[in-house]
Protein backbone atom coordinates (compact mmCIF):
# COMPACT_ATOMS: atom_id res chain seq x y z
CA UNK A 1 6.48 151.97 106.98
CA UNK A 2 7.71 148.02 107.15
CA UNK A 3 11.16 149.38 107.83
CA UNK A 4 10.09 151.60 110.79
CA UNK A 5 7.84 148.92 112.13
CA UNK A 6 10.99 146.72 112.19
CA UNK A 7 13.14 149.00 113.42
CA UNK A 8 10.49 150.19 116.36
CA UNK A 9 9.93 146.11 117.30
CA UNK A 10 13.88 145.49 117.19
CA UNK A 11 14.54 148.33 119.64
CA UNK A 12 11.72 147.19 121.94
CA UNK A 13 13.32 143.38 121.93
CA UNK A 14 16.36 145.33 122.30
CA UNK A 15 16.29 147.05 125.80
CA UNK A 16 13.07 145.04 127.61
CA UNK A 17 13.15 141.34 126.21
CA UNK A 18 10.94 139.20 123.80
CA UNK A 19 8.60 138.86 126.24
CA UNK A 20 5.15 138.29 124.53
CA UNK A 21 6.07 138.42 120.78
CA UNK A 22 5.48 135.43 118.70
CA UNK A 23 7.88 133.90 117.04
CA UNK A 24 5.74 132.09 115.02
CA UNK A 25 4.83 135.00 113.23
CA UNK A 26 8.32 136.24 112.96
CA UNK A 27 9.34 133.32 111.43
CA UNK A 28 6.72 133.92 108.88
CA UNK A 29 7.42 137.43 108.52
CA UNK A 30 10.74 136.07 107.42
CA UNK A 31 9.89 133.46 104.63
CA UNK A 32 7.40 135.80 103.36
CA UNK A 33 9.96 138.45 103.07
CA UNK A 34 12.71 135.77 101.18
CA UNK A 35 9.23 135.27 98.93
CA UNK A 36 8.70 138.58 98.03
CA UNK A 37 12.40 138.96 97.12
CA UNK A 38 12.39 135.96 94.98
CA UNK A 39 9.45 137.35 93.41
CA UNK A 40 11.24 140.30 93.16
CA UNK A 41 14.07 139.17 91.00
CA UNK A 42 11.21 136.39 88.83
CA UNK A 43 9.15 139.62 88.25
CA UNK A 44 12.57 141.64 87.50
CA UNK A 45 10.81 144.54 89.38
CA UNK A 46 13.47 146.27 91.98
CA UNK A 47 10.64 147.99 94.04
CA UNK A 48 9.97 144.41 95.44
CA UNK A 49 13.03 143.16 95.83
CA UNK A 50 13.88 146.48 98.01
CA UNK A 51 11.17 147.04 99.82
CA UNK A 52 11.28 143.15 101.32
CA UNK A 53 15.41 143.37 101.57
CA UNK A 54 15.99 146.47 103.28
CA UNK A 55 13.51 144.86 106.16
CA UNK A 56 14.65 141.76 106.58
CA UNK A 57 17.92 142.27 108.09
CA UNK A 58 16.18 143.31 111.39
CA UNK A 59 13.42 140.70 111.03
CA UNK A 60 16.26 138.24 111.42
CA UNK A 61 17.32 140.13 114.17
CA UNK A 62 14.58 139.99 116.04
CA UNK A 63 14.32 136.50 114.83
CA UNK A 64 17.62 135.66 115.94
CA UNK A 65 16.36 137.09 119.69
CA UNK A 66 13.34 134.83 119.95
CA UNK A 67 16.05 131.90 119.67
CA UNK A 68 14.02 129.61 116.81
CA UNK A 69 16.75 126.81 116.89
CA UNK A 70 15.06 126.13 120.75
CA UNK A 71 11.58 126.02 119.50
CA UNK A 72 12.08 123.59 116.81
CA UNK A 73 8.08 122.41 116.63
CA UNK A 74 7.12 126.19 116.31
CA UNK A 75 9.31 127.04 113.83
CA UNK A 76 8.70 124.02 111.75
CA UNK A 77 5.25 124.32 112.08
CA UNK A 78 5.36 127.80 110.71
CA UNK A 79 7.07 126.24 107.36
CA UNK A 80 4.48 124.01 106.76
CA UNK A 81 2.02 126.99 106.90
CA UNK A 82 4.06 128.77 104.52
CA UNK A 83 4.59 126.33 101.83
CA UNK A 84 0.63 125.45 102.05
CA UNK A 85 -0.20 128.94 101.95
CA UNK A 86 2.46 129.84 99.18
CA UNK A 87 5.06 127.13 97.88
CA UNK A 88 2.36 124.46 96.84
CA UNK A 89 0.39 127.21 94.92
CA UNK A 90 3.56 128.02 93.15
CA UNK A 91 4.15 124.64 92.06
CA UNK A 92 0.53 124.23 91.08
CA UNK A 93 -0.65 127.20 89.47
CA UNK A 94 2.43 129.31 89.15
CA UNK A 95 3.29 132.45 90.85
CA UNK A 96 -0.52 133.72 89.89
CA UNK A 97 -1.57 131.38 92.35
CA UNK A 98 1.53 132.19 94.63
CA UNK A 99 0.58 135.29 95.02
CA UNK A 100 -3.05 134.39 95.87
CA UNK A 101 -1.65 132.29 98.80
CA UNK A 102 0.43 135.22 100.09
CA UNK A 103 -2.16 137.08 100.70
CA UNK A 104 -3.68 134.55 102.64
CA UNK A 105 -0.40 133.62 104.51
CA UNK A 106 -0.73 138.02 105.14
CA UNK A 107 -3.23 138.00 106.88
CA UNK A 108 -3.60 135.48 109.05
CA UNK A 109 -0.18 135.53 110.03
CA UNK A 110 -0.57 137.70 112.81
CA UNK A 111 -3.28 135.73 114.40
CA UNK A 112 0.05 133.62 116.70
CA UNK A 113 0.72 137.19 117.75
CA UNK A 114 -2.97 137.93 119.08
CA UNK A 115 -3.65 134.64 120.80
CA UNK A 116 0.18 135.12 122.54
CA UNK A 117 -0.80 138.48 123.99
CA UNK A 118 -4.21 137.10 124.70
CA UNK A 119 -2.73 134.16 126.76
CA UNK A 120 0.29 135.84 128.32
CA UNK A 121 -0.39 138.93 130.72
CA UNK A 122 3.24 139.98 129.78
CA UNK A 123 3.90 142.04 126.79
CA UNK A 124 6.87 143.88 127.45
CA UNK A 125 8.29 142.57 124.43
CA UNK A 126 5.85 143.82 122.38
CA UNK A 127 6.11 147.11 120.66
CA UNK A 128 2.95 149.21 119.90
CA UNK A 129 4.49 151.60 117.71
CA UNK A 130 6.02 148.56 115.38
CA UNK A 131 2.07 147.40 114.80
CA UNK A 132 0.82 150.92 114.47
CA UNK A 133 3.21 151.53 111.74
CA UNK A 134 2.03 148.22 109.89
CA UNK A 135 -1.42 149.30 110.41
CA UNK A 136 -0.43 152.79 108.64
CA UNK A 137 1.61 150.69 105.91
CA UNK A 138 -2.12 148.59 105.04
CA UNK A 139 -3.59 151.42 104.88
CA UNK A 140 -2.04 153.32 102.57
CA UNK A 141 -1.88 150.42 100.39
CA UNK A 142 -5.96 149.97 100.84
CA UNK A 143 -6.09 153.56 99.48
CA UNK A 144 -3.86 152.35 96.30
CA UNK A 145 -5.85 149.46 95.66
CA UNK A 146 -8.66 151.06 95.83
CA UNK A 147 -8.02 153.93 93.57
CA UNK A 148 -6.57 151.13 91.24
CA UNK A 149 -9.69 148.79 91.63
CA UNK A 150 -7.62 146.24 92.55
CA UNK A 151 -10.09 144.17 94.71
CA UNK A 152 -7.88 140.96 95.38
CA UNK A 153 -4.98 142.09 97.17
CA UNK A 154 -7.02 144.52 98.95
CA UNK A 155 -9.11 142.23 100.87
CA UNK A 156 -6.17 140.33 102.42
CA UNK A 157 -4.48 143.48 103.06
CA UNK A 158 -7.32 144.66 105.17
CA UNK A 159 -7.70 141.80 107.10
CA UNK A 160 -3.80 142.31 108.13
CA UNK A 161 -4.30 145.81 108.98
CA UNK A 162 -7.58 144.90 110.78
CA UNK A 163 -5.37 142.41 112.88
CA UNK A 164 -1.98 144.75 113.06
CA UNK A 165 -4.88 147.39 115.02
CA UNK A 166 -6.02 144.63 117.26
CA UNK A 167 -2.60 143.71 118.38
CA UNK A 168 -1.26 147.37 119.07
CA UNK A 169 -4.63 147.98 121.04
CA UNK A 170 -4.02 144.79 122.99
CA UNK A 171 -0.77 145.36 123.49
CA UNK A 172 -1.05 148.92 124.84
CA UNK A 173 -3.60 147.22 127.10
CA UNK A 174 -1.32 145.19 128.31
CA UNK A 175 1.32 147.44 129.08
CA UNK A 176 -1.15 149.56 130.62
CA UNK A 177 -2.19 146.62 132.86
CA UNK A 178 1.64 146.16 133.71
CA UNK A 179 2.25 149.84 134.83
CA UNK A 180 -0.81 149.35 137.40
CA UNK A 181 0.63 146.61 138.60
CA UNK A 182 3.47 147.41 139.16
CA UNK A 183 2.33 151.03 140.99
CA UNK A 184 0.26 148.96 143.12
CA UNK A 185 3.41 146.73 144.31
CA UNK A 186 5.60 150.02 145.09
CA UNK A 187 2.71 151.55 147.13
CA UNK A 188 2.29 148.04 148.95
CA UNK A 189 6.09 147.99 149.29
CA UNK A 190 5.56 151.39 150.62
CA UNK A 191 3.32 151.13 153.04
CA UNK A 192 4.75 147.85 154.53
CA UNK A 193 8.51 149.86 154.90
CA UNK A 194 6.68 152.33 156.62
CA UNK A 195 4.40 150.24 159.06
CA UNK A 196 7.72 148.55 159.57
CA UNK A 197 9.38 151.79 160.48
CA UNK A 198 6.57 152.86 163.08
CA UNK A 199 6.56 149.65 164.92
CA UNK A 200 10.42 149.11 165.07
CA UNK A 201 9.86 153.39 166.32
């Protein structure tokens, strides 16, 4: 699901722009993606290393689009989150506490995302498909930790999915918003070509 997410999100920043996305929360996608690959190799376990890998060649690409090396306060800001969140944990209390501050960096990582679409009427950049498919991704996982009673990671895992729902809803609303806006310009534009018309007539 994190692969077709990427792949939807790269398509959309693609052909129409990076209008809207954050790239705070890309550039976190990023370093939590190099963190679940280190983990990967630390906990020898190949599932992790290539389910974070085979995604993070298009997070870069996107990455790459929303030009970090121009933002330098945004993208440095979004480092100190992540080592807070999940390098100082390591240090202190091992990757058992890592882990812990993953999940915290998980789900509140989307949270530049929602208050970018919430301050920005343009979202053209943003692809509702690419947050649907995370939402699906949670999900599934809820249903594993749940069968598993595995009550820690599911918690933060919700919260993510909670907040990858929010942003394709408000980004569908947005693009919704932008299609009626832009009907009501060519039926202006209309109108004024042919008032035009019947007074040059």
């Amino acid at each position: 699901m994190g692969f077709f997410g990427a792949y939807a999100q790269f398509q959309r920043v693609s052909t129409l722009g990076v209008e809207g996305v954050s790239l705070a929360t890309w550039v976190l996608f990023v370093y939590l993606g190099c963190f679940w690959i280190t983990y990967g190799f630390v906990a020898h376990s190949g599932e992790v290393v290539l389910g974070s890998a085979i995604i993070l060649p298009l997070q870069l690409a996107i990455l790459f689009r929303l030009r970090p090396w121009e933002h330098g306060r945004v993208a440095w800001r979004a480092f100190v989150f992540f080592a807070v969140c999940c390098l100082a944990p390591a240090v202190v209390w091992g990757w058992a506490g890592a882990l812990y501050g993953t999940g915290v960096a998980m789900a509140i990582n989307r949270a530049p995302q929602l208050i970018e679409l919430v301050r920005h009427e343009d979202a053209s950049g943003v692809s509702v498909g690419s947050w649907l498919f995370g939402f699906t991704g949670c999900s599934l996982w809820i249903g594993y930790y749940s069968g598993a009673h595995l009550w820690t990671p599911m918690a933060p895992t919700a919260l993510a999915g909670l907040a990858n729902l929010a942003i394709a809803m408000l980004a569908g609303w947005r693009h919704q918003q932008a299609r009626r806006t832009e009907i009501v310009e060519e039926v202006f534009a209309l109108r004024s070509s042919l008032a035009s018309g019947g007074t040059t007539g």
